[in-house]
Structures are given as C-alpha cells and as structure tokens.
PDB file of N, CA and C in Angstrom:
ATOM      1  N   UNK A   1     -68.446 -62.669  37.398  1.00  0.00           N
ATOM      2  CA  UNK A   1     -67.649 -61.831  36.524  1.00  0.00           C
ATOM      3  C   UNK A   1     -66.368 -61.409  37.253  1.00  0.00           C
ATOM      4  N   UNK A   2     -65.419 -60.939  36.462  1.00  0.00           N
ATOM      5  CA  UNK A   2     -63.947 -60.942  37.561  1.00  0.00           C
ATOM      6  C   UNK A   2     -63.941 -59.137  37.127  1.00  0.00           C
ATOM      7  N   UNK A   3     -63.118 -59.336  38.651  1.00  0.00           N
ATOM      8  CA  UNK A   3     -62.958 -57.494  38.458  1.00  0.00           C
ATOM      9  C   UNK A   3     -61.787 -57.384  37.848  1.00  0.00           C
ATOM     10  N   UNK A   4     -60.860 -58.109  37.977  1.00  0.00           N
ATOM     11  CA  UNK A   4     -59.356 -58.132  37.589  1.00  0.00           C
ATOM     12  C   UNK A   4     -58.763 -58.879  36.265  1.00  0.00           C
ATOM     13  N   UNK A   5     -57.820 -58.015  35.694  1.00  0.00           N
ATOM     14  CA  UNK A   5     -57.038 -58.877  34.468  1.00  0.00           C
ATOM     15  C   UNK A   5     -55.619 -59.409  34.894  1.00  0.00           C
ATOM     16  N   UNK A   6     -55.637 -60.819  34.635  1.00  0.00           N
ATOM     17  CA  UNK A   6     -54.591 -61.295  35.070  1.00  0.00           C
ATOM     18  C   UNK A   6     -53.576 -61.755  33.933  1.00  0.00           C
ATOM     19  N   UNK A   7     -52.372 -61.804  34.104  1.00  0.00           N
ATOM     20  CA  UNK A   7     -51.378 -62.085  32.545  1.00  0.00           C
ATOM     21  C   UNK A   7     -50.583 -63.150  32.892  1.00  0.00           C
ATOM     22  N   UNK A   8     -50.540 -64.586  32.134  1.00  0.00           N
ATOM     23  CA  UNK A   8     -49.496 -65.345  32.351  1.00  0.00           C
ATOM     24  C   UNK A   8     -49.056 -66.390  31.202  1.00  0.00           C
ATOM     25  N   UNK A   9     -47.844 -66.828  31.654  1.00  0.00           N
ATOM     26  CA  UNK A   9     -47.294 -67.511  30.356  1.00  0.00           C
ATOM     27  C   UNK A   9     -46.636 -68.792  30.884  1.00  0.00           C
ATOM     28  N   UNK A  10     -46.702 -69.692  30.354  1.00  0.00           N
ATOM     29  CA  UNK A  10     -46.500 -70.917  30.783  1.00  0.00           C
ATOM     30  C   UNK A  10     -45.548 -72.148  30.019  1.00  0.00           C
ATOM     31  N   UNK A  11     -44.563 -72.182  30.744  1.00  0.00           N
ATOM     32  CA  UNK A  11     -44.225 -73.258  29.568  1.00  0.00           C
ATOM     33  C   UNK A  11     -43.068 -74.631  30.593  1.00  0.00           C
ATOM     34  N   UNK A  12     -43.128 -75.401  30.305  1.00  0.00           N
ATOM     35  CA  UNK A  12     -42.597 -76.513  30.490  1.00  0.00           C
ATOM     36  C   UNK A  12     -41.004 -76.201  30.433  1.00  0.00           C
ATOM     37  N   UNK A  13     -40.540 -75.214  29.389  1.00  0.00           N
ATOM     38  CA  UNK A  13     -38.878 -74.847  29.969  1.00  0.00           C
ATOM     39  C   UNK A  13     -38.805 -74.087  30.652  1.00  0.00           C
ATOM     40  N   UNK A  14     -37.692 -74.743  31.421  1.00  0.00           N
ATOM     41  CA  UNK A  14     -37.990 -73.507  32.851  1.00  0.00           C
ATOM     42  C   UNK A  14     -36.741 -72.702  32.762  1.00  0.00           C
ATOM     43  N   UNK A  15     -35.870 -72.536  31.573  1.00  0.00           N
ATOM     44  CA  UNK A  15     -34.633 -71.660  31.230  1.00  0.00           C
ATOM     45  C   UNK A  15     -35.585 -70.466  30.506  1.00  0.00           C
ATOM     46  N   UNK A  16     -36.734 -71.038  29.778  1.00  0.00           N
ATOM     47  CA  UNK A  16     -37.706 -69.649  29.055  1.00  0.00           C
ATOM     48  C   UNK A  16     -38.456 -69.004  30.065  1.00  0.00           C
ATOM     49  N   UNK A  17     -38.661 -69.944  31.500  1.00  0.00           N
ATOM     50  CA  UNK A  17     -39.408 -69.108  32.290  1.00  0.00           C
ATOM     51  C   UNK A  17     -38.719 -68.022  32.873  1.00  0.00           C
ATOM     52  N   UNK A  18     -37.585 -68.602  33.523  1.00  0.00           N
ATOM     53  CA  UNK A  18     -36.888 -67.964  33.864  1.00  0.00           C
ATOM     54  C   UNK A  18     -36.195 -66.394  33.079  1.00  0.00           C
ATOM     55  N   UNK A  19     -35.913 -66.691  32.127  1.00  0.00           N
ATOM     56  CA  UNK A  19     -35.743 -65.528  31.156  1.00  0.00           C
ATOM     57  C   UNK A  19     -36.666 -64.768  30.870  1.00  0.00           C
ATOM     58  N   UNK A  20     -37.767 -65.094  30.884  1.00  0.00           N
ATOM     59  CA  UNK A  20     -38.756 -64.194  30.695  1.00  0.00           C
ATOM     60  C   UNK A  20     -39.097 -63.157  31.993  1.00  0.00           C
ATOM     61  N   UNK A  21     -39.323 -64.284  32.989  1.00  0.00           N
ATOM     62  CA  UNK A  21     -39.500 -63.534  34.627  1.00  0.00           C
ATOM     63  C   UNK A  21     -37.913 -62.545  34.642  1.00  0.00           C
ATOM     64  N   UNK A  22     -36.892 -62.260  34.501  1.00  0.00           N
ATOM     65  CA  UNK A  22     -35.742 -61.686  33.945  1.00  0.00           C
ATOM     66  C   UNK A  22     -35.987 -60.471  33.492  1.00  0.00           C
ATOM     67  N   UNK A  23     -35.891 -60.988  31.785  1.00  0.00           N
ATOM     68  CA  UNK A  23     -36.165 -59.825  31.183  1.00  0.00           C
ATOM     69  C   UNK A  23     -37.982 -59.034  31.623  1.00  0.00           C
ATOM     70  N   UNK A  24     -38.745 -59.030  32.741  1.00  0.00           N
ATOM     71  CA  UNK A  24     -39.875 -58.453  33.042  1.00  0.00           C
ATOM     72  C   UNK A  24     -39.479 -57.747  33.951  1.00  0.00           C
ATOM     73  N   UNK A  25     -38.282 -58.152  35.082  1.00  0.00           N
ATOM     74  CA  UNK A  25     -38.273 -57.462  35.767  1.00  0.00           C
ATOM     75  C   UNK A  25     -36.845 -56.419  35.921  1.00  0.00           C
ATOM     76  N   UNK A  26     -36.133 -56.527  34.694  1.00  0.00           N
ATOM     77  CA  UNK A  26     -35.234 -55.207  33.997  1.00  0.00           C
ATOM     78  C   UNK A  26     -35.863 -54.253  33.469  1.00  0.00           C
ATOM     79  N   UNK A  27     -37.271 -54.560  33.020  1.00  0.00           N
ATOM     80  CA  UNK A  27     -37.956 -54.202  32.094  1.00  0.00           C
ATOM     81  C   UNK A  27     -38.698 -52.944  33.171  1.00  0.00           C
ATOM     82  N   UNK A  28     -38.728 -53.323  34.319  1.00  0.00           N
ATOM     83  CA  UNK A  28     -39.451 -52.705  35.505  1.00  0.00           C
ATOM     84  C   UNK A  28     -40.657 -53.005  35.840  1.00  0.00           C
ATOM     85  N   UNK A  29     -41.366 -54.421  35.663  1.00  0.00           N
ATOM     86  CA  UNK A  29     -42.167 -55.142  35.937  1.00  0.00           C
ATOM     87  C   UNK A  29     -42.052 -56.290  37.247  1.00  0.00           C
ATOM     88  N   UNK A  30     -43.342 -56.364  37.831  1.00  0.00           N
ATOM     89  CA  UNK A  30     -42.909 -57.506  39.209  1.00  0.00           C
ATOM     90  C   UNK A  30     -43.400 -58.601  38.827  1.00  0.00           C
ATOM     91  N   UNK A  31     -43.120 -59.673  38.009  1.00  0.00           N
ATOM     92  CA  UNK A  31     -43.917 -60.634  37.957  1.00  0.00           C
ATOM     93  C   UNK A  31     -43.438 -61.827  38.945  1.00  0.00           C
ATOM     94  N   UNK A  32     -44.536 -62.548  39.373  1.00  0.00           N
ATOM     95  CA  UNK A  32     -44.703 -63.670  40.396  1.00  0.00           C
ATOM     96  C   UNK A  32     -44.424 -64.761  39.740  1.00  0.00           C
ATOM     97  N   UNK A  33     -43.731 -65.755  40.180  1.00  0.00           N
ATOM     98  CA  UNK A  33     -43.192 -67.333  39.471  1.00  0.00           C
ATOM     99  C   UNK A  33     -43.246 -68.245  40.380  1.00  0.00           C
ATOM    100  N   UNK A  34     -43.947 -69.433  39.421  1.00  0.00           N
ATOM    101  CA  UNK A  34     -44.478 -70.684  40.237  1.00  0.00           C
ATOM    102  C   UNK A  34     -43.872 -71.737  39.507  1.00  0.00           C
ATOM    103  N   UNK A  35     -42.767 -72.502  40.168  1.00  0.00           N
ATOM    104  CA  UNK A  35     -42.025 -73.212  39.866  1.00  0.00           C
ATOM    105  C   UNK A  35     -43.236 -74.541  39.567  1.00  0.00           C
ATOM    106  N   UNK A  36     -43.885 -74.798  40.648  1.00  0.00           N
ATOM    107  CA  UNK A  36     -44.498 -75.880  40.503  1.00  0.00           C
ATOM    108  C   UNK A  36     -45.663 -75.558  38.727  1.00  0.00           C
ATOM    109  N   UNK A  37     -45.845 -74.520  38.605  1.00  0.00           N
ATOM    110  CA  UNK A  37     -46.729 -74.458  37.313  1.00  0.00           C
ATOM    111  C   UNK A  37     -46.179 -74.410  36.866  1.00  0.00           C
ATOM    112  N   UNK A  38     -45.215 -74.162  36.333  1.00  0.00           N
ATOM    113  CA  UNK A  38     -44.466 -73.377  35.395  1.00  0.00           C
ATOM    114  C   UNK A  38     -44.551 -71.877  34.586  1.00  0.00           C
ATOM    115  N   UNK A  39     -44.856 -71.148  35.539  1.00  0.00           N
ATOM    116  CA  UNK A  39     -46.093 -69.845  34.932  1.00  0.00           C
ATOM    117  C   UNK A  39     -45.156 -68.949  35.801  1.00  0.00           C
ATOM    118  N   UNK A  40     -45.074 -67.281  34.669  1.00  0.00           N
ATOM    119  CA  UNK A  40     -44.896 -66.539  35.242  1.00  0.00           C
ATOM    120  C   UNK A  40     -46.407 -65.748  35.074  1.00  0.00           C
ATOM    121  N   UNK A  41     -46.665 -64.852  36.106  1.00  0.00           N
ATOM    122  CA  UNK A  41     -47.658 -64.020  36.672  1.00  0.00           C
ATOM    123  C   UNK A  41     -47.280 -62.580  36.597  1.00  0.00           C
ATOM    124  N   UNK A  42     -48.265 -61.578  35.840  1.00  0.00           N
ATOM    125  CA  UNK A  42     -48.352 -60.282  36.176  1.00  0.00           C
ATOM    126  C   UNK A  42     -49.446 -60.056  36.706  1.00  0.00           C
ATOM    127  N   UNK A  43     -49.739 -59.597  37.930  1.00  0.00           N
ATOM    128  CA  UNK A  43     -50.929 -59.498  38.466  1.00  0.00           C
ATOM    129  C   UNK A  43     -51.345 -57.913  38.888  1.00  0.00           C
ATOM    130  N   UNK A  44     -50.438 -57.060  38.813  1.00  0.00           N
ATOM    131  CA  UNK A  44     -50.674 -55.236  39.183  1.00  0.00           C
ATOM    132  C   UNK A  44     -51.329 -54.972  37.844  1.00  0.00           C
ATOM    133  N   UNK A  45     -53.047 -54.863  38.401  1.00  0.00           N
ATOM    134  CA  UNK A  45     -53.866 -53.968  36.614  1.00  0.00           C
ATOM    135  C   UNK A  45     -52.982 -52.974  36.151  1.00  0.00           C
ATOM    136  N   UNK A  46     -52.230 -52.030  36.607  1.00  0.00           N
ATOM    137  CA  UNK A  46     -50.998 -50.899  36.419  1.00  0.00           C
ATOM    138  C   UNK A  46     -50.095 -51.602  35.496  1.00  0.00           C
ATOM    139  N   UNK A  47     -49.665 -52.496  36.080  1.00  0.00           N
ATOM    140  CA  UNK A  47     -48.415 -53.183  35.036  1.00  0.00           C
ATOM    141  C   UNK A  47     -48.872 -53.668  33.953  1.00  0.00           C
ATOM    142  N   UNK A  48     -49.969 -54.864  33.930  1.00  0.00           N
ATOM    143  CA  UNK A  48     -50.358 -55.143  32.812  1.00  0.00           C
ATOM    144  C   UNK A  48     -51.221 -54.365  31.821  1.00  0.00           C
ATOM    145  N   UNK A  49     -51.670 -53.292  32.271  1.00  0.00           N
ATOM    146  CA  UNK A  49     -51.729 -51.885  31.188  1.00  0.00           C
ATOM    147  C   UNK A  49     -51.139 -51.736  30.426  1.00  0.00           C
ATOM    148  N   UNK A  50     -49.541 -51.378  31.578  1.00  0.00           N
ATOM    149  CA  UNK A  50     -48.722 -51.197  30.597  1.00  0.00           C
ATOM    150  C   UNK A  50     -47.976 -52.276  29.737  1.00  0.00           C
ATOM    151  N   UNK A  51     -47.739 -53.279  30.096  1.00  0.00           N
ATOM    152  CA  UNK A  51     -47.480 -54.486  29.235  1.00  0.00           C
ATOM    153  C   UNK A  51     -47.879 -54.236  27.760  1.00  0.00           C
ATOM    154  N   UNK A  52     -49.224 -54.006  27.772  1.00  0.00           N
ATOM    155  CA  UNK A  52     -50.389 -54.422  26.212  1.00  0.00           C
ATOM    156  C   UNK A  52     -49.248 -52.400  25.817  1.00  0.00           C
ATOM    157  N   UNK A  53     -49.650 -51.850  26.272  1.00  0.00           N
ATOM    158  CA  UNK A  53     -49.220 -50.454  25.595  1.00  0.00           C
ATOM    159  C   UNK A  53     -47.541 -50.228  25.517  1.00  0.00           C
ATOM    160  N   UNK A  54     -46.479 -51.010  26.186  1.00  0.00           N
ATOM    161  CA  UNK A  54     -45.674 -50.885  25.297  1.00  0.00           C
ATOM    162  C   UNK A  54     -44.897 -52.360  24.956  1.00  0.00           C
ATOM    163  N   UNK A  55     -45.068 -53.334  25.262  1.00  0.00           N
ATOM    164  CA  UNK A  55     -45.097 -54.684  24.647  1.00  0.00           C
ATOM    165  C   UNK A  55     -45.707 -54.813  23.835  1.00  0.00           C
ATOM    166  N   UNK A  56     -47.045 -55.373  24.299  1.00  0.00           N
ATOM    167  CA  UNK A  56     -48.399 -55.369  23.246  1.00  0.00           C
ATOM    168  C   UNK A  56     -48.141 -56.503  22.826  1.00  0.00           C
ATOM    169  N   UNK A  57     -49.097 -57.319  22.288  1.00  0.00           N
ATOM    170  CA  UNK A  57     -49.485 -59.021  21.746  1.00  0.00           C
ATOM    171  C   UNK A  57     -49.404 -59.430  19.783  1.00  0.00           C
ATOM    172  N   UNK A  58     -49.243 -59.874  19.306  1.00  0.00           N
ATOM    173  CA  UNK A  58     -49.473 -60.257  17.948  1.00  0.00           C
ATOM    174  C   UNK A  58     -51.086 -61.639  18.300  1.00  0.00           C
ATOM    175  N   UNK A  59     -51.332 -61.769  19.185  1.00  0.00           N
ATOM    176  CA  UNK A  59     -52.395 -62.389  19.360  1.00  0.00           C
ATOM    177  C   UNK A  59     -53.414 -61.809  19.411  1.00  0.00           C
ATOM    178  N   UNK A  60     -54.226 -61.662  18.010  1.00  0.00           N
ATOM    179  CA  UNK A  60     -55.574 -60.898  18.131  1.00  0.00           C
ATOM    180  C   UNK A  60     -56.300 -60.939  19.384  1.00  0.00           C
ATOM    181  N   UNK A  61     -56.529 -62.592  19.421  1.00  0.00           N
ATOM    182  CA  UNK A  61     -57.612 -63.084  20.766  1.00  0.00           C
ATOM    183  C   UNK A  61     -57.009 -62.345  22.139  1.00  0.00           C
ATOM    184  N   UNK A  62     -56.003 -62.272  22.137  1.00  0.00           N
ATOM    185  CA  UNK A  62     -56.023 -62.057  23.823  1.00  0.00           C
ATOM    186  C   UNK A  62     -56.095 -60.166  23.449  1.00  0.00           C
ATOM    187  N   UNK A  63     -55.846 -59.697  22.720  1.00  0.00           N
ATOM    188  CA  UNK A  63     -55.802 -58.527  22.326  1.00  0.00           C
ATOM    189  C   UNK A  63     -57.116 -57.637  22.608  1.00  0.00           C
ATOM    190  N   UNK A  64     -57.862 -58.618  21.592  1.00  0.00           N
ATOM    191  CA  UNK A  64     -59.782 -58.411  21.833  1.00  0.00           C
ATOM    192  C   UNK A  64     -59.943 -58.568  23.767  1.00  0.00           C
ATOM    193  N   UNK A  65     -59.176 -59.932  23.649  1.00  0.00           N
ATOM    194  CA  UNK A  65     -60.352 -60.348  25.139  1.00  0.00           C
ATOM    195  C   UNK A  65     -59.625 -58.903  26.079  1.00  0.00           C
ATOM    196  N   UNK A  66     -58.600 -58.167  26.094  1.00  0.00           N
ATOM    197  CA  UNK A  66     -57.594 -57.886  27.277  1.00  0.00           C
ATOM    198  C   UNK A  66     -58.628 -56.100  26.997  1.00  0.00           C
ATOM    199  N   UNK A  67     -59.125 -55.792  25.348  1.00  0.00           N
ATOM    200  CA  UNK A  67     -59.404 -54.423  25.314  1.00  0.00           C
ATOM    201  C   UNK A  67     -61.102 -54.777  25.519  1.00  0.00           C
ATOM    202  N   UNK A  68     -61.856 -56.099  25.920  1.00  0.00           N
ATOM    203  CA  UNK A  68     -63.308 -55.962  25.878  1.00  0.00           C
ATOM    204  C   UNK A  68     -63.352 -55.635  27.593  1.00  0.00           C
ATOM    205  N   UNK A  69     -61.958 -56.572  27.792  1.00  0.00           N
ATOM    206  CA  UNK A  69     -62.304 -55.932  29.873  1.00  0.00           C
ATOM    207  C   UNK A  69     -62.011 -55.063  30.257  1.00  0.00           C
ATOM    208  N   UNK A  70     -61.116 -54.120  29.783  1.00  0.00           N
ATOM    209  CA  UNK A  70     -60.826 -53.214  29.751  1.00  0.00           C
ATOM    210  C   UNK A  70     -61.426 -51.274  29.657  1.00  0.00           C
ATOM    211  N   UNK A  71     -62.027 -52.133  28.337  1.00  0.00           N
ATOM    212  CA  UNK A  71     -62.680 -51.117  27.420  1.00  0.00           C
ATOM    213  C   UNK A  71     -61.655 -49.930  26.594  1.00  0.00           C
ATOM    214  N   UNK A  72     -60.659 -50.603  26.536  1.00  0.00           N
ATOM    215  CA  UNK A  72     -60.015 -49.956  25.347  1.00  0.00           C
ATOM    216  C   UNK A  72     -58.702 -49.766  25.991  1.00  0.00           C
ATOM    217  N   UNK A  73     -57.771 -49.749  25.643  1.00  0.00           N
ATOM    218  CA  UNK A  73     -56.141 -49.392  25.798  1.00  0.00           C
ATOM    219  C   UNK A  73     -55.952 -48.393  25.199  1.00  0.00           C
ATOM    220  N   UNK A  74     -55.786 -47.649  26.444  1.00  0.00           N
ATOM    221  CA  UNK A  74     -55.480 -46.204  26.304  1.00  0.00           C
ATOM    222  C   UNK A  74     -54.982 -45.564  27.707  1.00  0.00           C
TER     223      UNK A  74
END
C-alpha cells in the first residue's frame, strides 16, 4: 500500500509540458520535470492538497481515487 499521493501529467508536447511546469510554479507550486518522460511531477502531499482544493479536477476518477487516499479534501 503507498503512504504517499503522487500527481503527474504527461504528454508528448513538450511546449504543454513546459507551460504547465510554468504556470505551477507562478502559481507557487514546485513541480519536478523529466524531459526523458515527458511528465511533470508534484510530489509535496502539502502541495498536492492544495492543487485538488484550489485547482481541483473535472475527472471524477482521479477525484474519487485522490479523496479515497486521502479521506476527504478538506
């Protein structure tokens, strides 16, 4: 079982990665970037708290999965 929630997004353009890793860290977020994956990384449980509470997802699923490990966003 994992103790930790990890957040990442992945994509093959690396002008969207880049912009995204950008706008995360104006935003006042540290996210980690792996050129070779193409993935940016939020890995501080603190940050990605706050991610879901003032970002927040239109993706039910990760929504469910992020508040069952959690146990609720709040």
């Amino acid at each position: 079982m994992y103790e930790h929630v990890g957040w990442t997004i992945s994509s093959n353009a690396d002008i969207l990665i880049k912009d995204i890793t950008d706008v995360l860290k104006k935003l006042g977020f540290s996210p980690s970037y792996t050129k070779k994956q193409h993935s940016v990384y939020l890995r501080k449980q603190a940050e990605i708290k706050r991610y879901f509470l003032e970002i927040g997802t239109h993706n039910s699923k990760h929504e469910k999965r992020y508040n069952k490990f959690i146990g609720g966003v709040a």
